[in-house]
N, C-alpha and C. Protein backbone atom coordinates (compact mmCIF):
# COMPACT_ATOMS: atom_id res chain seq x y z
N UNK A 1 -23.99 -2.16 70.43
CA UNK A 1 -23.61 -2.38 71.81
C UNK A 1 -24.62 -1.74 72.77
N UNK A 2 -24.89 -0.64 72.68
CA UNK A 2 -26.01 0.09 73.31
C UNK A 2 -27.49 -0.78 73.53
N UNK A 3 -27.70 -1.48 72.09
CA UNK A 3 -29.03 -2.73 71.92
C UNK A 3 -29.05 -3.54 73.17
N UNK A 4 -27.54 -3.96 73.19
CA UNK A 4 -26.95 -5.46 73.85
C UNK A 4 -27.01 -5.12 75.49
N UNK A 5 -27.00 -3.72 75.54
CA UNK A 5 -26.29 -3.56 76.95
C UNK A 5 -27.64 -3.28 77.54
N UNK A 6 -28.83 -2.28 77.19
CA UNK A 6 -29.95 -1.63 77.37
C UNK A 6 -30.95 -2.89 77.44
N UNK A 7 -31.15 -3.91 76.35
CA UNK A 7 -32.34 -4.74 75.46
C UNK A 7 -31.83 -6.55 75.69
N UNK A 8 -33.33 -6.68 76.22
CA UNK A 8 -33.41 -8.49 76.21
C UNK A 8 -32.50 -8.77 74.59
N UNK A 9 -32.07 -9.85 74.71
CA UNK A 9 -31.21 -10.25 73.34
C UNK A 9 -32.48 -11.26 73.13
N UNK A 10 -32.50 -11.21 71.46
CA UNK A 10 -33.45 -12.03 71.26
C UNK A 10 -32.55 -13.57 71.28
N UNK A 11 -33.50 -14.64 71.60
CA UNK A 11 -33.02 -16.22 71.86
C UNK A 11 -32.49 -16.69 70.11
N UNK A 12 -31.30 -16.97 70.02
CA UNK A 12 -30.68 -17.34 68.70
C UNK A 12 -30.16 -18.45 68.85
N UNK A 13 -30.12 -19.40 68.13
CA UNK A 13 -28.88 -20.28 68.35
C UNK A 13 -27.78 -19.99 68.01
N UNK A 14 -26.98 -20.89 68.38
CA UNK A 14 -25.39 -20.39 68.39
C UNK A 14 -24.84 -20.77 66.93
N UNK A 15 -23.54 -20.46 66.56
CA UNK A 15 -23.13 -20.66 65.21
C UNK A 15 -22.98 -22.15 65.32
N UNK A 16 -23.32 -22.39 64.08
CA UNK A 16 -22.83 -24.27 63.43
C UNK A 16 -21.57 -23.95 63.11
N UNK A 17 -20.36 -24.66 63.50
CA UNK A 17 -19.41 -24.36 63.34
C UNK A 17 -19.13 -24.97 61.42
N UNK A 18 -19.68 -26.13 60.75
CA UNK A 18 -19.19 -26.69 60.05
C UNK A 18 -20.31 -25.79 58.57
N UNK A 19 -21.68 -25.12 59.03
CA UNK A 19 -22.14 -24.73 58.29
C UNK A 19 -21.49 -23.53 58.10
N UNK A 20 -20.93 -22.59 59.08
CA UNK A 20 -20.51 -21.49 59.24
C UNK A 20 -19.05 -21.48 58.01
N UNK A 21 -18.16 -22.90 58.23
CA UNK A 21 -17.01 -22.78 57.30
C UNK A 21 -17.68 -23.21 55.80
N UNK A 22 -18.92 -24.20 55.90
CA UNK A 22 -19.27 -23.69 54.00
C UNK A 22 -19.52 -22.30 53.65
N UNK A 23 -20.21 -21.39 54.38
CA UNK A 23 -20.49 -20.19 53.83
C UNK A 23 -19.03 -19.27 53.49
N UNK A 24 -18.32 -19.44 54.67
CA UNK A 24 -16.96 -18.68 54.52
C UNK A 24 -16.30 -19.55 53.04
N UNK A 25 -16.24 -20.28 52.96
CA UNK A 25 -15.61 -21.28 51.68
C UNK A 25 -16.60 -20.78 50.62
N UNK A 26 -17.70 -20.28 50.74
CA UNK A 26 -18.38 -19.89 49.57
C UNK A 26 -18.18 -18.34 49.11
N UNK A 27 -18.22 -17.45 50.62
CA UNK A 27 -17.49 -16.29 50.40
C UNK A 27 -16.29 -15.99 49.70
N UNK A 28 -15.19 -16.92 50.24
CA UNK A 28 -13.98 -16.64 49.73
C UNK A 28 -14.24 -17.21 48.32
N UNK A 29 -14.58 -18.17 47.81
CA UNK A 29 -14.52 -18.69 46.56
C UNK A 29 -15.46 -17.65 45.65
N UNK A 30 -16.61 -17.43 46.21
CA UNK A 30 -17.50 -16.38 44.60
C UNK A 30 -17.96 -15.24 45.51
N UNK A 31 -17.35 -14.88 46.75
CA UNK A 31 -17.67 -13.41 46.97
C UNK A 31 -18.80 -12.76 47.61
N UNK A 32 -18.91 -11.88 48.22
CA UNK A 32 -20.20 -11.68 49.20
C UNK A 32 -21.55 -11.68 48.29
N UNK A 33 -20.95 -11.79 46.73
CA UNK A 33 -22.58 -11.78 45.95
C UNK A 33 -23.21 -12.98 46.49
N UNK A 34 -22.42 -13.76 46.02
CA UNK A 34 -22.72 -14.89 46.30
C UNK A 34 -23.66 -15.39 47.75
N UNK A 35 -22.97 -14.69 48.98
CA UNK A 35 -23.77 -15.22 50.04
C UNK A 35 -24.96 -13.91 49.77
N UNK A 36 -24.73 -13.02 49.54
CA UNK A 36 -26.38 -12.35 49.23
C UNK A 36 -27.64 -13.09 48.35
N UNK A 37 -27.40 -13.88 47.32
CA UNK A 37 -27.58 -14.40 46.34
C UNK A 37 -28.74 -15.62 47.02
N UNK A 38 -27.57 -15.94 48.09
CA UNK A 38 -27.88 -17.30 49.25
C UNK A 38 -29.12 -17.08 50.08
N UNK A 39 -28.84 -15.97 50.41
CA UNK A 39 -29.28 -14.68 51.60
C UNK A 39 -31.05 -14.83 51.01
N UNK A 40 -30.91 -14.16 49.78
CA UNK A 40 -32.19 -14.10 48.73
C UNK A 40 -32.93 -14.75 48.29
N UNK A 41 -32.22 -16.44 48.00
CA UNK A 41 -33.54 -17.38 47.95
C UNK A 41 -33.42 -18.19 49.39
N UNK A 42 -33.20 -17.83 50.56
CA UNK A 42 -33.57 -18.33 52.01
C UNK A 42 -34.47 -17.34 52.39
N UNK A 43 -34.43 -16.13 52.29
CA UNK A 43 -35.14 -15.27 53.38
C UNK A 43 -35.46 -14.03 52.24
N UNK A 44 -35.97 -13.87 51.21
CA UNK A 44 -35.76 -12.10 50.38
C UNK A 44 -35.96 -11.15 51.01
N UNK A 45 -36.70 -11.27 52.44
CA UNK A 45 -37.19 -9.95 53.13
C UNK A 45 -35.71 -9.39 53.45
N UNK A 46 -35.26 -10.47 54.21
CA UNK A 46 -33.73 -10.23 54.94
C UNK A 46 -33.19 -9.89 54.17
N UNK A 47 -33.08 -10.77 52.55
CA UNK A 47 -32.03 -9.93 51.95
C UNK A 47 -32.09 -8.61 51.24
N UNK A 48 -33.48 -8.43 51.22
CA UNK A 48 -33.68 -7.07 51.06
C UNK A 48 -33.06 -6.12 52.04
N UNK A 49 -33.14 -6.42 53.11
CA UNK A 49 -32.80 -5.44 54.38
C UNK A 49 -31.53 -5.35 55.17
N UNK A 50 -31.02 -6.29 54.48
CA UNK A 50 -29.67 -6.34 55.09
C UNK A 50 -28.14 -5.66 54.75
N UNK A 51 -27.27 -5.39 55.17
CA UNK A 51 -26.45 -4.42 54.36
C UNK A 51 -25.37 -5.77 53.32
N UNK A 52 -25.62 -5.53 52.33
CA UNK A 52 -25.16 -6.78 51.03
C UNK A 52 -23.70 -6.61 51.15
N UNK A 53 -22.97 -5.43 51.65
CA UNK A 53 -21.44 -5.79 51.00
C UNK A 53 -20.79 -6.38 52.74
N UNK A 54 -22.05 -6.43 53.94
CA UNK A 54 -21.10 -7.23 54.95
C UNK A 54 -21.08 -8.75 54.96
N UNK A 55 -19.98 -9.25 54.69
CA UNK A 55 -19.71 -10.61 54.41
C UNK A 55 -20.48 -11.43 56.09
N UNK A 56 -19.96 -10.56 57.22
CA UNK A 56 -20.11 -11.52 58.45
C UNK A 56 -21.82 -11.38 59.32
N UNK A 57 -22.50 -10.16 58.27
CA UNK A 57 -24.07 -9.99 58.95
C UNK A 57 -24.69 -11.66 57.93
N UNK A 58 -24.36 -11.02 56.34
CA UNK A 58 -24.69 -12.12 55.70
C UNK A 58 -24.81 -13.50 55.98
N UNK A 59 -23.68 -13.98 56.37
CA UNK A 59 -23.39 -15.68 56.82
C UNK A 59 -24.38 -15.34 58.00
N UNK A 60 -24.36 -15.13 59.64
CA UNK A 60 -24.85 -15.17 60.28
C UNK A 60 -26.21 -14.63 59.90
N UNK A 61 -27.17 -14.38 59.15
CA UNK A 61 -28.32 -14.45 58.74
C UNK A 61 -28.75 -15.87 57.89
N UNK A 62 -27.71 -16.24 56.91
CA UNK A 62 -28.17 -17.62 56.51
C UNK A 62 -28.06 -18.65 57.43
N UNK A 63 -26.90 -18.41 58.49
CA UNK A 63 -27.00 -19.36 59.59
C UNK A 63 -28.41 -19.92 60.36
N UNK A 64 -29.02 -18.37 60.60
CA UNK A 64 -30.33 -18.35 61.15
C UNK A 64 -31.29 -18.91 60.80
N UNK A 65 -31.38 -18.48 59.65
CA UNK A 65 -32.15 -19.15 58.66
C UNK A 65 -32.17 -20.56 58.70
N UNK A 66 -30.87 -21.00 58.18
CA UNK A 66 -30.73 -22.45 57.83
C UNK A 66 -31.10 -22.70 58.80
N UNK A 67 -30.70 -22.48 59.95
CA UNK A 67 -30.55 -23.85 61.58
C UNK A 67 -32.20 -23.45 62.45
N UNK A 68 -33.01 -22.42 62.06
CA UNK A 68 -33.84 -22.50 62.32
C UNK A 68 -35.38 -22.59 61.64
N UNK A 69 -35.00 -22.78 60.21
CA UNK A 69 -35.87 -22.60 58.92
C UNK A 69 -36.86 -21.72 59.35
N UNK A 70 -36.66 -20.72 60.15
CA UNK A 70 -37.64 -19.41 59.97
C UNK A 70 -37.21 -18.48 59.40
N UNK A 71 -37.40 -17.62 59.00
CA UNK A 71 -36.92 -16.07 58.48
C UNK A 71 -36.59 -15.10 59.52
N UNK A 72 -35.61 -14.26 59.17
CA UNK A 72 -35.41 -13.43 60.08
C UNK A 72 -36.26 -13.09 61.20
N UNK A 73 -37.36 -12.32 60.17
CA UNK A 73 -38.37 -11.55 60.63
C UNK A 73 -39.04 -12.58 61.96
N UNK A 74 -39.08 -13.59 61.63
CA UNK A 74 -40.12 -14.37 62.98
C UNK A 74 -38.88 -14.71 64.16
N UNK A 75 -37.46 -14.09 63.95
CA UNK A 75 -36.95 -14.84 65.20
C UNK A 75 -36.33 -13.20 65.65
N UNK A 76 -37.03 -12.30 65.12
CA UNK A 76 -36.84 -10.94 66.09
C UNK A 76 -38.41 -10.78 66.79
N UNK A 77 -37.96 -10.67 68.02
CA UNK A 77 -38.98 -10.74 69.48
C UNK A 77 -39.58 -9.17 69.61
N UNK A 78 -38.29 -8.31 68.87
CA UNK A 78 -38.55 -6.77 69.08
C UNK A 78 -37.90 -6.24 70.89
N UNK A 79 -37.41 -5.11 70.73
CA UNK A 79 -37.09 -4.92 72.09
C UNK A 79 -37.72 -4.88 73.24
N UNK A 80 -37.01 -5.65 74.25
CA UNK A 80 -37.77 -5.41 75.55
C UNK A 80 -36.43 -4.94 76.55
N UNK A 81 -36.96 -4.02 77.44
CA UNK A 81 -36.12 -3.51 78.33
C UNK A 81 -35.75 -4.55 79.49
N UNK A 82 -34.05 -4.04 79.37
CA UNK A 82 -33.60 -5.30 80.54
C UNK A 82 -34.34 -4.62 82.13
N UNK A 83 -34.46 -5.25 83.35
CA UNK A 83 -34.70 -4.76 84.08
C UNK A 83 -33.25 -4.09 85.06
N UNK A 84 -33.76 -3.26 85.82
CA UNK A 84 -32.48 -2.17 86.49
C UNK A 84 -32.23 -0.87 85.92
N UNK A 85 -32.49 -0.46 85.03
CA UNK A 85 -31.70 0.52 84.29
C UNK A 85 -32.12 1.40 84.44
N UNK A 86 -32.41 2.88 84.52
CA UNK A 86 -32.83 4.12 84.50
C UNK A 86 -32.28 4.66 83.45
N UNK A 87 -32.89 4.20 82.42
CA UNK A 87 -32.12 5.39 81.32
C UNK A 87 -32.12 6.55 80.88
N UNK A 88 -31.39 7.79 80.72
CA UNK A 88 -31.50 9.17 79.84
C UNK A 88 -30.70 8.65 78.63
N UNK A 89 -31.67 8.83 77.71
CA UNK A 89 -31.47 8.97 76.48
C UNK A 89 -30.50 10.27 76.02
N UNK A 90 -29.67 10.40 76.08
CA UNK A 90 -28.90 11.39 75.68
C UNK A 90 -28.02 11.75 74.18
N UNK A 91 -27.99 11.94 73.66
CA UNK A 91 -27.47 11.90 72.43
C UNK A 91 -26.63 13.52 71.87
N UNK A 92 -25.65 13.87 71.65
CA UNK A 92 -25.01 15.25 71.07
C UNK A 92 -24.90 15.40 70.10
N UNK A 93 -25.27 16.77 69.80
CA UNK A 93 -25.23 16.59 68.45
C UNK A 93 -24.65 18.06 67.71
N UNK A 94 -23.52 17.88 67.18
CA UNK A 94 -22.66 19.17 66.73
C UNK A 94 -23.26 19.51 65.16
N UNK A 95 -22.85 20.86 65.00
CA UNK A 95 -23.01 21.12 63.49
C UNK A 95 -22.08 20.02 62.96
N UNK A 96 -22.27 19.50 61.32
CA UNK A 96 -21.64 18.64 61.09
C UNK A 96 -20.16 19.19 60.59
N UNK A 97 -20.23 20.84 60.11
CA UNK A 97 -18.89 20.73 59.99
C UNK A 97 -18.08 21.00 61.15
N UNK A 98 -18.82 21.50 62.26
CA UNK A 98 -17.71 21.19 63.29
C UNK A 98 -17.31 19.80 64.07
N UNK A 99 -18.03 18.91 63.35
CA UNK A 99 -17.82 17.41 64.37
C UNK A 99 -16.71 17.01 63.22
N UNK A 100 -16.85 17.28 61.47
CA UNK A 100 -15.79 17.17 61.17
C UNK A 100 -14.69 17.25 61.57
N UNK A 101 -14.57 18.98 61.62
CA UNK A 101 -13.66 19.58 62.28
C UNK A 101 -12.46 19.25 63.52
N UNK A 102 -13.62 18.30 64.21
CA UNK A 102 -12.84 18.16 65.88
C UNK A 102 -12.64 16.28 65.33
N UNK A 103 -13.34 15.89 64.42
CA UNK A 103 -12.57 15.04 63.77
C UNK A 103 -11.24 14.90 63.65
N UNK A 104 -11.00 16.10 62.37
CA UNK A 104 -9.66 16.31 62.06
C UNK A 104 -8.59 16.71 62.87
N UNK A 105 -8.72 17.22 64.13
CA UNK A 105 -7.85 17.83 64.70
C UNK A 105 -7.52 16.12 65.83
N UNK A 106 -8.70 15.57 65.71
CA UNK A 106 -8.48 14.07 67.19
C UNK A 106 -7.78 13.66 66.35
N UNK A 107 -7.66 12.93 64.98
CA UNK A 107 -7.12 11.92 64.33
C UNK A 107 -5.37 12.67 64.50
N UNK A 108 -5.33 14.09 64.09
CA UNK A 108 -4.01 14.42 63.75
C UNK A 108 -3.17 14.44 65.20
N UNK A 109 -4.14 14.30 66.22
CA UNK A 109 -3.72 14.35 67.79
C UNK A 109 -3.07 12.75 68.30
N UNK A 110 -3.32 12.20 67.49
CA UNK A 110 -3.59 10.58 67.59
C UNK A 110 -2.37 10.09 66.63
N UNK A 111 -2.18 10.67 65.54
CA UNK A 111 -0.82 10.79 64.88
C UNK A 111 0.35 11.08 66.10
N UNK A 112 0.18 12.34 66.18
CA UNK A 112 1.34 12.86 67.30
C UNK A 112 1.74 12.16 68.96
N UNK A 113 0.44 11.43 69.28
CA UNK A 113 0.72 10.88 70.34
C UNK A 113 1.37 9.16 69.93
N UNK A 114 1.26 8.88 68.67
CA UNK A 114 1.94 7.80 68.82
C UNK A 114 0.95 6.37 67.75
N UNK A 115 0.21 7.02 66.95
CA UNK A 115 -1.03 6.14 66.83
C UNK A 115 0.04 5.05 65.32
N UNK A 116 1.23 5.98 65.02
CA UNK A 116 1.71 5.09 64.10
C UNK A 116 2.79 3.90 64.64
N UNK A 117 3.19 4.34 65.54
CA UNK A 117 3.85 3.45 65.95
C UNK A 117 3.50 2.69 67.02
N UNK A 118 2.35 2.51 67.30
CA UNK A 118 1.68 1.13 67.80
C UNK A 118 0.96 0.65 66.67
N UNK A 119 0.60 1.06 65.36
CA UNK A 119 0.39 0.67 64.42
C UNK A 119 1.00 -0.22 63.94
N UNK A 120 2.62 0.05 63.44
CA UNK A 120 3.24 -0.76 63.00
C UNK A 120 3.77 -1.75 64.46
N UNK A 121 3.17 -1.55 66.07
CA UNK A 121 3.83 -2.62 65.97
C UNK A 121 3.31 -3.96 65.86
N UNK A 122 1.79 -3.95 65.59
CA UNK A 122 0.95 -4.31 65.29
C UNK A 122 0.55 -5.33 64.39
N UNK A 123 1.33 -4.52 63.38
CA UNK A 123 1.16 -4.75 61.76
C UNK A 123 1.57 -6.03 61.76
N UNK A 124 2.76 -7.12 62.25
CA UNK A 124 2.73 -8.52 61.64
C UNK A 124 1.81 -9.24 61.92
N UNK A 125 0.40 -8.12 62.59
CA UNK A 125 -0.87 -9.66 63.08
C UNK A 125 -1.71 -8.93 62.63
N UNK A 126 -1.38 -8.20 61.05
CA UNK A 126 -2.48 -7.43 60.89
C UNK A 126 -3.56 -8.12 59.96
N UNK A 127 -3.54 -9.69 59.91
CA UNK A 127 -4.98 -10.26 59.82
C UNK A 127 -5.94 -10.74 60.80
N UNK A 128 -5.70 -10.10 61.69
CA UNK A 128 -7.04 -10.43 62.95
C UNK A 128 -7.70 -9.47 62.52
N UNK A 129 -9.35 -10.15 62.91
CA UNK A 129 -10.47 -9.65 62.64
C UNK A 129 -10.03 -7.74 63.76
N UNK A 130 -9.64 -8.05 65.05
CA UNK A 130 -10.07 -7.09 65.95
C UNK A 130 -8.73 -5.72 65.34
N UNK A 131 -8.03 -6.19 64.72
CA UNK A 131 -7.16 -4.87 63.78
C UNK A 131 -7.59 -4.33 62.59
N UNK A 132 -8.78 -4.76 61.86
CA UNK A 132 -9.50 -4.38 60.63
C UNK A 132 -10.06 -3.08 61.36
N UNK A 133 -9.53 -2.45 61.92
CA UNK A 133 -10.22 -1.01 62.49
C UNK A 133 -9.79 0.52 61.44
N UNK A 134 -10.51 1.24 61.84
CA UNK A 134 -9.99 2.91 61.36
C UNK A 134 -9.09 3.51 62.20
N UNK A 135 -7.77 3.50 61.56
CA UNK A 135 -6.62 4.19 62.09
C UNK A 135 -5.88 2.93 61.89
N UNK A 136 -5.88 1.63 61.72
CA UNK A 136 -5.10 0.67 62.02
C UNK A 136 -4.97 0.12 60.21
N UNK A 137 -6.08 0.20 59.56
CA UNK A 137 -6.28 -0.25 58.24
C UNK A 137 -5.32 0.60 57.10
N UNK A 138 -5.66 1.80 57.44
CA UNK A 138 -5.31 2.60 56.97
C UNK A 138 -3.82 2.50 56.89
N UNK A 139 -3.21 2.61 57.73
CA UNK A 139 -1.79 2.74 58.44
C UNK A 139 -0.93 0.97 57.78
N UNK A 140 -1.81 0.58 57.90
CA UNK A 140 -1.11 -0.89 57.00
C UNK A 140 -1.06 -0.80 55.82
N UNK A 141 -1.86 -0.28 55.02
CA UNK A 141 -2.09 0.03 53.69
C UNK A 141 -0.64 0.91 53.57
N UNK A 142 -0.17 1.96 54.35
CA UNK A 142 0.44 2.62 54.01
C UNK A 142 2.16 1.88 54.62
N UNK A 143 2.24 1.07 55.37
CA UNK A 143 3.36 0.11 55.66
C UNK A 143 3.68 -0.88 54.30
N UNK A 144 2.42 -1.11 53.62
CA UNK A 144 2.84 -2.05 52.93
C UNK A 144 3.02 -1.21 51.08
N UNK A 145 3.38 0.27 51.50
CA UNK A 145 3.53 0.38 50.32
C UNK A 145 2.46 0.96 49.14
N UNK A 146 0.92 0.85 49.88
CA UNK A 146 -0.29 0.97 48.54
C UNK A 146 -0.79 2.47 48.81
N UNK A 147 -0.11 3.54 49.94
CA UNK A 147 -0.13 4.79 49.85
C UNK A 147 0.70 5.94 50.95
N UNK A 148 0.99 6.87 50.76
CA UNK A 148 1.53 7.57 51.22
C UNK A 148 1.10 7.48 52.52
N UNK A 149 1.85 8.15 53.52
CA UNK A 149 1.83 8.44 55.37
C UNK A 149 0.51 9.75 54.85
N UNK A 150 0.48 10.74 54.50
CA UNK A 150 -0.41 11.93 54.05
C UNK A 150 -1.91 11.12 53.66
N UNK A 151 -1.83 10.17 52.67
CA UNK A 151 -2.79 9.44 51.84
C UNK A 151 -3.69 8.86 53.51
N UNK A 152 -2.68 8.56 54.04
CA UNK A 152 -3.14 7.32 55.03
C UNK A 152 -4.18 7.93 56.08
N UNK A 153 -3.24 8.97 56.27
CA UNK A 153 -3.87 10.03 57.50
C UNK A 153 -5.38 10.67 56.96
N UNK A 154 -4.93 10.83 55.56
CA UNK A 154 -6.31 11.62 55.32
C UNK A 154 -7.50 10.90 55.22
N UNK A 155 -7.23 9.52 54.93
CA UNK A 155 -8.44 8.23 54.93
C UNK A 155 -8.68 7.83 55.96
N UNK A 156 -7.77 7.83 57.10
CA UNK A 156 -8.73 8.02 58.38
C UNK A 156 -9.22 8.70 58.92
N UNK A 157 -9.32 10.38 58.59
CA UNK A 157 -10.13 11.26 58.85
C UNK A 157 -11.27 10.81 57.74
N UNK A 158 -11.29 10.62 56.75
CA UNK A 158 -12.53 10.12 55.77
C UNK A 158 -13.17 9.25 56.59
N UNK A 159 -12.38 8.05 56.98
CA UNK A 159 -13.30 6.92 57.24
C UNK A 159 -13.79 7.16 58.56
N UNK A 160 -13.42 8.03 59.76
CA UNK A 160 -13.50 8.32 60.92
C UNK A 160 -15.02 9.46 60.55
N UNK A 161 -15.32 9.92 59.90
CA UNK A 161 -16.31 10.95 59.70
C UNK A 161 -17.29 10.06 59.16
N UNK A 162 -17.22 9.43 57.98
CA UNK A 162 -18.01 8.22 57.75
C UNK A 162 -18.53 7.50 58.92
N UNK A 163 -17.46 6.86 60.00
CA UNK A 163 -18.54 6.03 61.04
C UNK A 163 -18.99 6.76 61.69
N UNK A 164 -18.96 8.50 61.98
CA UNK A 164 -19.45 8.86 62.98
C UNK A 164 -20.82 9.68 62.02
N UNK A 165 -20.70 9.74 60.92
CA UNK A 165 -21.87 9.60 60.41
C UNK A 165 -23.24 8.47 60.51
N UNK A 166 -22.32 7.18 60.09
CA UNK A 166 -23.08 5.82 60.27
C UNK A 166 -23.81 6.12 61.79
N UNK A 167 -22.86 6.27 62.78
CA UNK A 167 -23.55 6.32 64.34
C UNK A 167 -25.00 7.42 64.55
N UNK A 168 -24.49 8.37 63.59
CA UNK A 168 -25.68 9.88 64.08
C UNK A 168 -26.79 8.67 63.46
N UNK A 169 -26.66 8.20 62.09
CA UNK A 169 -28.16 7.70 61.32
C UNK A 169 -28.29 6.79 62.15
N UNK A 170 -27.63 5.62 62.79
CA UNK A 170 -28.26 4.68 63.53
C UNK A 170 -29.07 5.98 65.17
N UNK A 171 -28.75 6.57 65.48
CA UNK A 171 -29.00 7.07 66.40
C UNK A 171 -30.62 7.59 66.52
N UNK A 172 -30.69 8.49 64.71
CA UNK A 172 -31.54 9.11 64.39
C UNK A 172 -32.48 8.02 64.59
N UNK A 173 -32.31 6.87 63.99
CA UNK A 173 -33.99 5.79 63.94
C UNK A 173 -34.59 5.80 65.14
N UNK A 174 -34.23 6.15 66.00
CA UNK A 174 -35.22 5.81 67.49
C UNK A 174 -35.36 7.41 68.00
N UNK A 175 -36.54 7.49 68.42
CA UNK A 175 -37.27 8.35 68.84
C UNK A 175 -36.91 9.30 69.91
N UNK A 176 -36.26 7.75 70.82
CA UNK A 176 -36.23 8.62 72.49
C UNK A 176 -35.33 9.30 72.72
N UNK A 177 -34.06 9.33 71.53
CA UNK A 177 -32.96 10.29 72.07
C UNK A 177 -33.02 11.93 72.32
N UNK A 178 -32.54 12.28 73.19
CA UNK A 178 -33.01 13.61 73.78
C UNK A 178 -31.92 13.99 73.33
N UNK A 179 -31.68 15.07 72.19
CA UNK A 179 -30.54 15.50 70.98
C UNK A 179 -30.37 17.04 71.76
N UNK A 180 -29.02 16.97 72.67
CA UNK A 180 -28.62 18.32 73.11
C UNK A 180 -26.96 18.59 72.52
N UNK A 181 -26.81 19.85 72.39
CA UNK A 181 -25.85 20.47 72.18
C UNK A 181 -24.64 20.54 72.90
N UNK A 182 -23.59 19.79 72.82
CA UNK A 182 -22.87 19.76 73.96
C UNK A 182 -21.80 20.75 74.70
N UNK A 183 -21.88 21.73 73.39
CA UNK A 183 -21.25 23.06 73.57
C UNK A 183 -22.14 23.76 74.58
N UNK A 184 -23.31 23.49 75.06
CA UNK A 184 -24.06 24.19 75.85
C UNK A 184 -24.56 23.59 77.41
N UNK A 185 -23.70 23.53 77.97
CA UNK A 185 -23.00 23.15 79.03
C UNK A 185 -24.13 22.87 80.09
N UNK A 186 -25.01 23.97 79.97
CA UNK A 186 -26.31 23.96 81.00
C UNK A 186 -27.40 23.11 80.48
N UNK A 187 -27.76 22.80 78.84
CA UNK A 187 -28.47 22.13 78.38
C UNK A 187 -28.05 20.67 79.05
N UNK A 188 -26.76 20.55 78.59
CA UNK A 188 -26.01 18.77 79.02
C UNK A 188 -26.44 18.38 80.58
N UNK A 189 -25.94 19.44 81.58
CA UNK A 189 -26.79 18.92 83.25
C UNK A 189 -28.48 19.04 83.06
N UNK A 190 -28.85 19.76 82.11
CA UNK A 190 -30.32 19.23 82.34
C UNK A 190 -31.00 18.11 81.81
N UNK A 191 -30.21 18.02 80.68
CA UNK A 191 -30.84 16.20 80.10
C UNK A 191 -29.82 15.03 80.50
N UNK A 192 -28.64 15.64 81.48
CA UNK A 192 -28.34 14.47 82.66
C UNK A 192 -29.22 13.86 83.94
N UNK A 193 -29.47 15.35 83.96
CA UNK A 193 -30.27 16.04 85.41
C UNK A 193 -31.97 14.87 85.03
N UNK A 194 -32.18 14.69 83.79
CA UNK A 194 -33.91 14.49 83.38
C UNK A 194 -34.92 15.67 83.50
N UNK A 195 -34.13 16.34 83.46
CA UNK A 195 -35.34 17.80 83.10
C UNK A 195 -35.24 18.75 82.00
C-alpha cells in the first residue's frame, strides 16, 4: 500500500476474467503446485522470485504473462515518484522482544474489548476473501470446533508477530527509511521535524 500510495503504478492490464477462472479451476483442482509449475515454464525468473505458496500473486503473474507474453521482469518500469508528496521516510523500530511484548498485551486488549464477538458475528460470511484476516481466522477455527478459545488467542499473537515481522523485512529492503526509536520521543519530532 505504501508502493501504491507513494509510486507511479506500473501500466498492467486488467484481469481476463475467463483466463483468471481456468487458473482458479486449476488451483482448486491440483493446488498452488500446480500454478507454480505454470508460473515456471511461462516466466522461471518470476517463478523463481515469487512467493510459491500464494495462490492469488501466482495466477495474477501467469495472467501477466499470458495476456502480455512478456515476463515479469520487462513489464516492471521500476519506481517512479508520484508528483506532490514530501516524504519522511520514517520507520520504528522496537527491540524485538518488546514489539512482541506490546504484541501480546494489544491482541489480549482486543479480546477484552470485544474482538470475539464481532468475530462470531461475522463468522456465517466467513468465506470472503476480506475475513481471511489475523484475529478473524483464528477465531473461526476455534467456532468451528478445530481449537480451543486459549489455542485461538495464542495463534493470533503468533500470527500477529509473524506479519509484523514480514512488515520490518519488507521495510528493511529499501534504503531510505530513517529507523528511529519510538520510545524516544525527541528522536520521533526530529525525523518528523527532517532533521
Amino acid at each position: 500500500y505504501i508502493d501504491a500510495l507513494l509510486f507511479e503504478l506500473d501500466p498492467l492490464p486488467p484481469a481476463d476474467a475467463a483466463l483468471r477462472e481456468r487458473l482458479q479451476a486449476l488451483h482448486r483442482d491440483h493446488g498452488v503446485e500446480a500454478l507454480a509449475e505454470e508460473l515456471d515454464r511461462l516466466d522461471p525468473e518470476a517463478g523463481a522470485a515469487i512467493d510459491r505458496r500464494n495462490p492469488h500473486r501466482l495466477v495474477r503473474a501467469i495472467e501477466l504473462v499470458t495476456l502480455t507474453g512478456k515476463p515479469l521482469s520487462a513489464l516492471r518500469t521500476g519506481k517512479r515518484p508520484r508528483e506532490g508528496f514530501a516524504v519522511r521516510w520514517i520507520a520504528l523500530d522496537l527491540p524485538r522482544e518488546e514489539l512482541y511484548a506490546r504484541i501480546d498485551t494489544r491482541v489480549d486488549a482486543m479480546m477484552v474489548a470485544g474482538l470475539e464477538a464481532e468475530a462470531r458475528a461475522v463468522f456465517p460470511h466467513r468465506g470472503l476473501n476480506s475475513l481471511r484476516t489475523v484475529g478473524y481466522s483464528e477465531l473461526f477455527e476455534h467456532f468451528e470446533g478445530r481449537c480451543t478459545r486459549n489455542e485461538a488467542v495464542a495463534r493470533i499473537k503468533q500470527h500477529t508477530r509473524n506479519y509484523a515481522k514480514r512488515q520490518l523485512t519488507w521495510l528493511r529492503r529499501d534504503a531510505h527509511w530513517r529507523w528511529v526509536d519510538p520510545r524516544r520521543q525527541e528522536e520521533v519530532l526530529r525525523a518528523a521535524a527532517g532533521s
